[in-house]
PDB file of N, CA and C in Angstrom:
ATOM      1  N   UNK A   1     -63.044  -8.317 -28.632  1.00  0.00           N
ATOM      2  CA  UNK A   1     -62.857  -7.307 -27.612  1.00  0.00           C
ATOM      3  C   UNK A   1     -63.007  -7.978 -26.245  1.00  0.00           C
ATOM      4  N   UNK A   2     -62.195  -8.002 -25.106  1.00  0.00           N
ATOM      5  CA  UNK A   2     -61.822  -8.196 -24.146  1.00  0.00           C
ATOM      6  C   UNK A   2     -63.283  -8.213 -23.255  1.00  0.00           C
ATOM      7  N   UNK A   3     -64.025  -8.157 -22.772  1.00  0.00           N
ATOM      8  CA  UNK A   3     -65.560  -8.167 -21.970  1.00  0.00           C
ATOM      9  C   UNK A   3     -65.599  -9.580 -20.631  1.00  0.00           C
ATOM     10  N   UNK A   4     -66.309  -9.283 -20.064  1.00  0.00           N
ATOM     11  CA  UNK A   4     -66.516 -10.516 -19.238  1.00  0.00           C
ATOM     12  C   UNK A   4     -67.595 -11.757 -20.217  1.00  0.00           C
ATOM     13  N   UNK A   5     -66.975 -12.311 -19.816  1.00  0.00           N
ATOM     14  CA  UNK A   5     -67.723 -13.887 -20.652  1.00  0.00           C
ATOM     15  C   UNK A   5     -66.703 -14.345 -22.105  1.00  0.00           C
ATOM     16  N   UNK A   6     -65.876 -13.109 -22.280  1.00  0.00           N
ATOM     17  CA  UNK A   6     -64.869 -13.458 -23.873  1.00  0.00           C
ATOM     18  C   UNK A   6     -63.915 -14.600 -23.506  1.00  0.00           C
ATOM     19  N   UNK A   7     -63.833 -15.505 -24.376  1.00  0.00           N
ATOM     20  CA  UNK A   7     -62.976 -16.163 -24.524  1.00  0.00           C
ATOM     21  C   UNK A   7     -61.610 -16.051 -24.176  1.00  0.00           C
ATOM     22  N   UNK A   8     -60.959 -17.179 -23.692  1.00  0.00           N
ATOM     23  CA  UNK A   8     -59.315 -16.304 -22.932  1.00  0.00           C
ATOM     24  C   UNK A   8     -58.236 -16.501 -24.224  1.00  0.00           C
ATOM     25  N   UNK A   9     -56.993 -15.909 -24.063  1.00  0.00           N
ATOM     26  CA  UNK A   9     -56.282 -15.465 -24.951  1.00  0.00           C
ATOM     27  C   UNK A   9     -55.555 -16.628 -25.677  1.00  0.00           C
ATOM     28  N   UNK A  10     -55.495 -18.352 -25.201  1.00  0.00           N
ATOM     29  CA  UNK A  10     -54.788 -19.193 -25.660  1.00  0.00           C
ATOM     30  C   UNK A  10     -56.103 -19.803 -26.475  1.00  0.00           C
ATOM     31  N   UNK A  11     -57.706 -19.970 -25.902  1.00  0.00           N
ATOM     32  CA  UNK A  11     -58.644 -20.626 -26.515  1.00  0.00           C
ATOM     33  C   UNK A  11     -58.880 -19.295 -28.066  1.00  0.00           C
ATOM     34  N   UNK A  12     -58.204 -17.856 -28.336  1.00  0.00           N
ATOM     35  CA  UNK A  12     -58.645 -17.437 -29.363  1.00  0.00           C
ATOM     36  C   UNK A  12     -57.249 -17.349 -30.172  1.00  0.00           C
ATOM     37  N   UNK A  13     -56.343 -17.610 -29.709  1.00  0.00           N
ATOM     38  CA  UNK A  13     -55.014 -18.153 -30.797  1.00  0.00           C
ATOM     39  C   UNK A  13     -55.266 -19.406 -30.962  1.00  0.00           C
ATOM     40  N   UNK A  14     -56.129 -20.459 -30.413  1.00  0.00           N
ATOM     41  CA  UNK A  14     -55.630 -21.460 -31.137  1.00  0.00           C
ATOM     42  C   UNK A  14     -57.182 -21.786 -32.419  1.00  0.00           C
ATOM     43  N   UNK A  15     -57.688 -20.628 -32.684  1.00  0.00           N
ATOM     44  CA  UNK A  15     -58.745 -20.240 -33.431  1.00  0.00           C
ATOM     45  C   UNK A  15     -57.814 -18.976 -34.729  1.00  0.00           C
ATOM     46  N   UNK A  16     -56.742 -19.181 -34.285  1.00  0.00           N
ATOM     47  CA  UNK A  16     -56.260 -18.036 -35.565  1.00  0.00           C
ATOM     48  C   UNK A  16     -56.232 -16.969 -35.369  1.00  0.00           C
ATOM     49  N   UNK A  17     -56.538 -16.416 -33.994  1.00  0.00           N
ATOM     50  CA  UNK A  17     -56.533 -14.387 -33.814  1.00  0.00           C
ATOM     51  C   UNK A  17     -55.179 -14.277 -33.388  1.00  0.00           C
ATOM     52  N   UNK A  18     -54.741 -13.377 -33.705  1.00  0.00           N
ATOM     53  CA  UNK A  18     -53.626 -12.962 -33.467  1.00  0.00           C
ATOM     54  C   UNK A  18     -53.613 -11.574 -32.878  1.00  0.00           C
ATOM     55  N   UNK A  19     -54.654 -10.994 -32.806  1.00  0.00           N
ATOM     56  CA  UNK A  19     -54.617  -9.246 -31.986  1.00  0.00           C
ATOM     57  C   UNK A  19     -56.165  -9.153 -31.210  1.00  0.00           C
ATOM     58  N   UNK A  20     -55.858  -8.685 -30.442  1.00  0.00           N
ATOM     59  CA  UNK A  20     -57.022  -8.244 -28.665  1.00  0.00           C
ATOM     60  C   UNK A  20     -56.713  -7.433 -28.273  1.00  0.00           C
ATOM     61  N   UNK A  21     -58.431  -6.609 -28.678  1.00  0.00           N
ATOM     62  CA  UNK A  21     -58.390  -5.472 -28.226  1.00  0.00           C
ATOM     63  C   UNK A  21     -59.048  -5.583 -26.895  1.00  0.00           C
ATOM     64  N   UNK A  22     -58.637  -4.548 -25.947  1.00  0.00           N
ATOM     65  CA  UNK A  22     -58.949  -4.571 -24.515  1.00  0.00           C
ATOM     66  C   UNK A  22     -59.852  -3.419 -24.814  1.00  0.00           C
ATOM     67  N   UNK A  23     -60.157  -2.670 -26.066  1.00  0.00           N
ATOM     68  CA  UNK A  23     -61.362  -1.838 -25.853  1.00  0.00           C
ATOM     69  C   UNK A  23     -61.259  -0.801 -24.729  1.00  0.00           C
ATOM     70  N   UNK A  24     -62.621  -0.162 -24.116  1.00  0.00           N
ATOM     71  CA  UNK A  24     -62.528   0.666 -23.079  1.00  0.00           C
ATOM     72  C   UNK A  24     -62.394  -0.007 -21.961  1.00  0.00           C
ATOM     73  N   UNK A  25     -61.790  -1.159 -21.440  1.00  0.00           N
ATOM     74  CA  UNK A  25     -62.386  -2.202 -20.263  1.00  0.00           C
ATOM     75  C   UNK A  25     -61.271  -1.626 -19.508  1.00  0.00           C
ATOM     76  N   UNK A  26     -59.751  -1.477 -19.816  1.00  0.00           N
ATOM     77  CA  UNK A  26     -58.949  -0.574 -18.579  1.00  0.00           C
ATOM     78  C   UNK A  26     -59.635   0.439 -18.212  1.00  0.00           C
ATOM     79  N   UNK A  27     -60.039   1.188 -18.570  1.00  0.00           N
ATOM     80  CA  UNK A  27     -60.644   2.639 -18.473  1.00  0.00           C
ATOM     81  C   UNK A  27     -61.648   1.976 -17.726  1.00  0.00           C
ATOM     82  N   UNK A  28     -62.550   1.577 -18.001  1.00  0.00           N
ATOM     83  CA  UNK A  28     -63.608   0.712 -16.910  1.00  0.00           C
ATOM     84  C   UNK A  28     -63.248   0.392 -15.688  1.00  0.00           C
ATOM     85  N   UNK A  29     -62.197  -0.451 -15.808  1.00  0.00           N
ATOM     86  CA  UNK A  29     -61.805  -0.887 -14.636  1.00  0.00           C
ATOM     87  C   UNK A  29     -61.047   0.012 -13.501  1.00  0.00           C
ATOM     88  N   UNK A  30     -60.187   1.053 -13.922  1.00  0.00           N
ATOM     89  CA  UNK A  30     -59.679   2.403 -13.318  1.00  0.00           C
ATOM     90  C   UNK A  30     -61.205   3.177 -12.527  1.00  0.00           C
ATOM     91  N   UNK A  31     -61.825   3.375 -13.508  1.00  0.00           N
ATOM     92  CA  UNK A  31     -63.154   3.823 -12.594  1.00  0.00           C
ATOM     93  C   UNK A  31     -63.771   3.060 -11.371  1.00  0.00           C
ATOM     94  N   UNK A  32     -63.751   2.056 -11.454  1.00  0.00           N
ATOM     95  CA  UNK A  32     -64.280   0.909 -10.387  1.00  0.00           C
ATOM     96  C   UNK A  32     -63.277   0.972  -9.284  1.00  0.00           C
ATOM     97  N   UNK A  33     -62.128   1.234  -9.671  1.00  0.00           N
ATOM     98  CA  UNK A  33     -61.057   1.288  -8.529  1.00  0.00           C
ATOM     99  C   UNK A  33     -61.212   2.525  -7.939  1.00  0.00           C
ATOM    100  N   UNK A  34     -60.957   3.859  -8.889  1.00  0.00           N
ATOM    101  CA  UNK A  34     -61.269   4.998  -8.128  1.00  0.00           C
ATOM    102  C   UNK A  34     -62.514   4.845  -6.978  1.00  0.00           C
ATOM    103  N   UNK A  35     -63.770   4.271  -7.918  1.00  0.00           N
ATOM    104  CA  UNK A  35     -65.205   3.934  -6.979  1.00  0.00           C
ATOM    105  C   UNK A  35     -64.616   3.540  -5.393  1.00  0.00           C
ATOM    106  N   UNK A  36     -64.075   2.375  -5.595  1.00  0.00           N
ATOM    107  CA  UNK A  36     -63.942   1.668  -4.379  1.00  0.00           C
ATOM    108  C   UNK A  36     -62.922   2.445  -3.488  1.00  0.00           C
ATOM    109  N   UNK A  37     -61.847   3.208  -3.956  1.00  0.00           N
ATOM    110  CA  UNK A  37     -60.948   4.191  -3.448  1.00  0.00           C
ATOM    111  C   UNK A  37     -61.953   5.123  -2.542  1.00  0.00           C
ATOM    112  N   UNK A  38     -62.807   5.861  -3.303  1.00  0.00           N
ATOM    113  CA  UNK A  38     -63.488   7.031  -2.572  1.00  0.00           C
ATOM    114  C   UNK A  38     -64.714   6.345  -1.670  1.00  0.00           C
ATOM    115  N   UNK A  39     -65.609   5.549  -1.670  1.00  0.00           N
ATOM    116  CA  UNK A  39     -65.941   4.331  -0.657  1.00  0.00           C
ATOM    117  C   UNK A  39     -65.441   3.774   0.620  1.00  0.00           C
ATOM    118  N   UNK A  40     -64.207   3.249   0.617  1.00  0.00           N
ATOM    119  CA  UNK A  40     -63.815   3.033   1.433  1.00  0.00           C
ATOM    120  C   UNK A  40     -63.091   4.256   2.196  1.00  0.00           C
ATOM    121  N   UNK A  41     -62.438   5.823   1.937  1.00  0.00           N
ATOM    122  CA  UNK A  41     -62.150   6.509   2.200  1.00  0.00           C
ATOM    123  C   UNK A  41     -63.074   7.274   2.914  1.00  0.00           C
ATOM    124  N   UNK A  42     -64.599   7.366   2.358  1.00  0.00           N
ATOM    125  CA  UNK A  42     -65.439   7.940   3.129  1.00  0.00           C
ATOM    126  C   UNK A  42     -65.944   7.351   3.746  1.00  0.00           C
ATOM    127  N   UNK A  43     -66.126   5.649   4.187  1.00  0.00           N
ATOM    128  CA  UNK A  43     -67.024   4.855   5.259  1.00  0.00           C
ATOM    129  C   UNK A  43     -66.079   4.476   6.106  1.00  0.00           C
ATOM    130  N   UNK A  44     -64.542   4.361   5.801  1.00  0.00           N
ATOM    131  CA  UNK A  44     -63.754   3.967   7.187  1.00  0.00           C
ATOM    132  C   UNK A  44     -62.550   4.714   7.030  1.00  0.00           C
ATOM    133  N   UNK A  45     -62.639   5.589   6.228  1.00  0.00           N
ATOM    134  CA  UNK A  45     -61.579   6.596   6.536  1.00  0.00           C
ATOM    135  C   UNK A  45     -59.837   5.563   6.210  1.00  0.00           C
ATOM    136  N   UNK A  46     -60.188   4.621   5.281  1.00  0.00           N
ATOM    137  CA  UNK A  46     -58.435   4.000   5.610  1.00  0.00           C
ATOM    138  C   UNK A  46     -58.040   3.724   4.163  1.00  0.00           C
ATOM    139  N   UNK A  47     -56.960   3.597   3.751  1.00  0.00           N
ATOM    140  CA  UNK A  47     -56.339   3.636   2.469  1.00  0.00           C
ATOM    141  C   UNK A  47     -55.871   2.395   1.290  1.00  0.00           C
ATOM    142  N   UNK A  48     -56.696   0.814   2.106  1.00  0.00           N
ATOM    143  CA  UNK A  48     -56.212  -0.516   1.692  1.00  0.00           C
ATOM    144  C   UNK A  48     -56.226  -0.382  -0.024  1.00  0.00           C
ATOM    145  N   UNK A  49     -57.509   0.100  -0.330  1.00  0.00           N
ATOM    146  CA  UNK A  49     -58.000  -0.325  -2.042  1.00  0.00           C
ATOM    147  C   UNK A  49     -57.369   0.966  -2.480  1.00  0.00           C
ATOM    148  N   UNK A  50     -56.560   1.986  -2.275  1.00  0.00           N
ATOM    149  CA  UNK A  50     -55.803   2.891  -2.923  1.00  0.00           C
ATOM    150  C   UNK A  50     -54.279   2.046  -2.816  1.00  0.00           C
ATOM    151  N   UNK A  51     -53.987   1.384  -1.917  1.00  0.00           N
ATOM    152  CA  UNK A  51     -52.701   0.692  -1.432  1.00  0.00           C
ATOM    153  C   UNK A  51     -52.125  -0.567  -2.525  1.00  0.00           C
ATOM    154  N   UNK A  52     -53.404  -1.530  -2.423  1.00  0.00           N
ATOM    155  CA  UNK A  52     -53.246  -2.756  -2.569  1.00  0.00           C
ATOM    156  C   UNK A  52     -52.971  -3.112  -4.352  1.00  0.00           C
ATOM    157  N   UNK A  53     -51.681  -3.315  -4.475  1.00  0.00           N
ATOM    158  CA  UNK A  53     -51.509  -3.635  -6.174  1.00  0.00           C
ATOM    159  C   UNK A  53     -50.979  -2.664  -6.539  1.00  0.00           C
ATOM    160  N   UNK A  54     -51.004  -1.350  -6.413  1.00  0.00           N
ATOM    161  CA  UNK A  54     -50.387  -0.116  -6.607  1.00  0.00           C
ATOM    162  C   UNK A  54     -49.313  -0.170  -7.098  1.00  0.00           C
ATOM    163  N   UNK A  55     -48.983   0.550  -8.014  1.00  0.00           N
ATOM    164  CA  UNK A  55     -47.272   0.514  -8.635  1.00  0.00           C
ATOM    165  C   UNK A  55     -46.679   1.062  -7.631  1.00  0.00           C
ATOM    166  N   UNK A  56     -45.473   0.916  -7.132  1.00  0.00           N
ATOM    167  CA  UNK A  56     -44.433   1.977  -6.381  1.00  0.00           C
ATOM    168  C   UNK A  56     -43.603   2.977  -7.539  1.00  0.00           C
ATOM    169  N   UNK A  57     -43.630   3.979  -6.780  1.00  0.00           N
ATOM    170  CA  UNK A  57     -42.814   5.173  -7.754  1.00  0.00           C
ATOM    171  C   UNK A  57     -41.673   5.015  -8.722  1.00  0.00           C
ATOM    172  N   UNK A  58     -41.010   3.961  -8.778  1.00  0.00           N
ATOM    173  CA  UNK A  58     -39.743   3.129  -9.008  1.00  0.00           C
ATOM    174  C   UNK A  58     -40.297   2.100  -9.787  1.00  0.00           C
ATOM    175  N   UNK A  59     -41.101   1.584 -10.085  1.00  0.00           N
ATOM    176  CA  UNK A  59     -41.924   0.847 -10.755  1.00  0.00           C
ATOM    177  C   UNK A  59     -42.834   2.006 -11.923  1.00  0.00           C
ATOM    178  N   UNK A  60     -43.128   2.653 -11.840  1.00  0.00           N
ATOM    179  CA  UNK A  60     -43.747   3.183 -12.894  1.00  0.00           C
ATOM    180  C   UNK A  60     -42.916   3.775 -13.772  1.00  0.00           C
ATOM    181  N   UNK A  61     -41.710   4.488 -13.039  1.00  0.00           N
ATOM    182  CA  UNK A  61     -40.435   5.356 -14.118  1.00  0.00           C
ATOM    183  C   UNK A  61     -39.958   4.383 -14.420  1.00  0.00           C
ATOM    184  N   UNK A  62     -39.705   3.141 -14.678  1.00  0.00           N
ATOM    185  CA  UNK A  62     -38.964   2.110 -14.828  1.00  0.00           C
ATOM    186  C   UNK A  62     -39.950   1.798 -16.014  1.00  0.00           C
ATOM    187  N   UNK A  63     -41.018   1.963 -16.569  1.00  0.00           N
ATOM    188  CA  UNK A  63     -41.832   1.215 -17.382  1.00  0.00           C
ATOM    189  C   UNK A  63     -41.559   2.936 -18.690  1.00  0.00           C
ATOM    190  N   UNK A  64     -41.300   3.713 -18.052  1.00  0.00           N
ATOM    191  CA  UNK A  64     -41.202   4.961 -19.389  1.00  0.00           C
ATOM    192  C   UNK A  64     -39.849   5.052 -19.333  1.00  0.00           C
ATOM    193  N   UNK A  65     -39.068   3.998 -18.917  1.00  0.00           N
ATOM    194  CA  UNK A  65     -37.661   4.054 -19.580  1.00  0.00           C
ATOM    195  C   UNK A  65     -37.619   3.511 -20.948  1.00  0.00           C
ATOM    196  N   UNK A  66     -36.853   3.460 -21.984  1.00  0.00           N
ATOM    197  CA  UNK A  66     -36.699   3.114 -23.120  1.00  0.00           C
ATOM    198  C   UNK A  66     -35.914   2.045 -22.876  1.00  0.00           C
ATOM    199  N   UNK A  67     -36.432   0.792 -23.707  1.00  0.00           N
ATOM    200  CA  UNK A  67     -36.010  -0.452 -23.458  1.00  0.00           C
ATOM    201  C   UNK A  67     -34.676  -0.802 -23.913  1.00  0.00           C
ATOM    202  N   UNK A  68     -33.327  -1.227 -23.909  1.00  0.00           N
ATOM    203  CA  UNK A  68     -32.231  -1.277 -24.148  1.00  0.00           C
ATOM    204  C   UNK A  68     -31.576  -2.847 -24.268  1.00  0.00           C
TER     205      UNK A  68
END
């Protein structure tokens, strides 16, 4: 399972795993972002850590298209 300190994904294939689970760690990490979203929104009022990395709208419908 995916954690800080786990092994990276080429040092556990070349050990024979073939499947990684990421566990709850997206979900983890979405919370930490929201955190820092509502943080910086209430101490300086500005929008960088809601901004920065963000999919654009055109980028996300593009990923629930069916692959062809």
């Amino acid at each position: 399972m995916a954690r800080k300190g786990a092994h990276s994904i080429t040092e556990v294939e070349n050990i024979g795993v073939s499947r990684v689970s990421l566990g709850p760690g997206p979900m983890y990490a979405s919370m930490g972002l929201l955190r820092r979203i509502g943080q910086e929104l209430r101490e300086k009022g500005t929008y960088g850590a809601l901004l920065t990395g963000a999919l654009t709208y055109d980028e996300l419908n593009a990923l629930a298209q069916p692959k062809r």
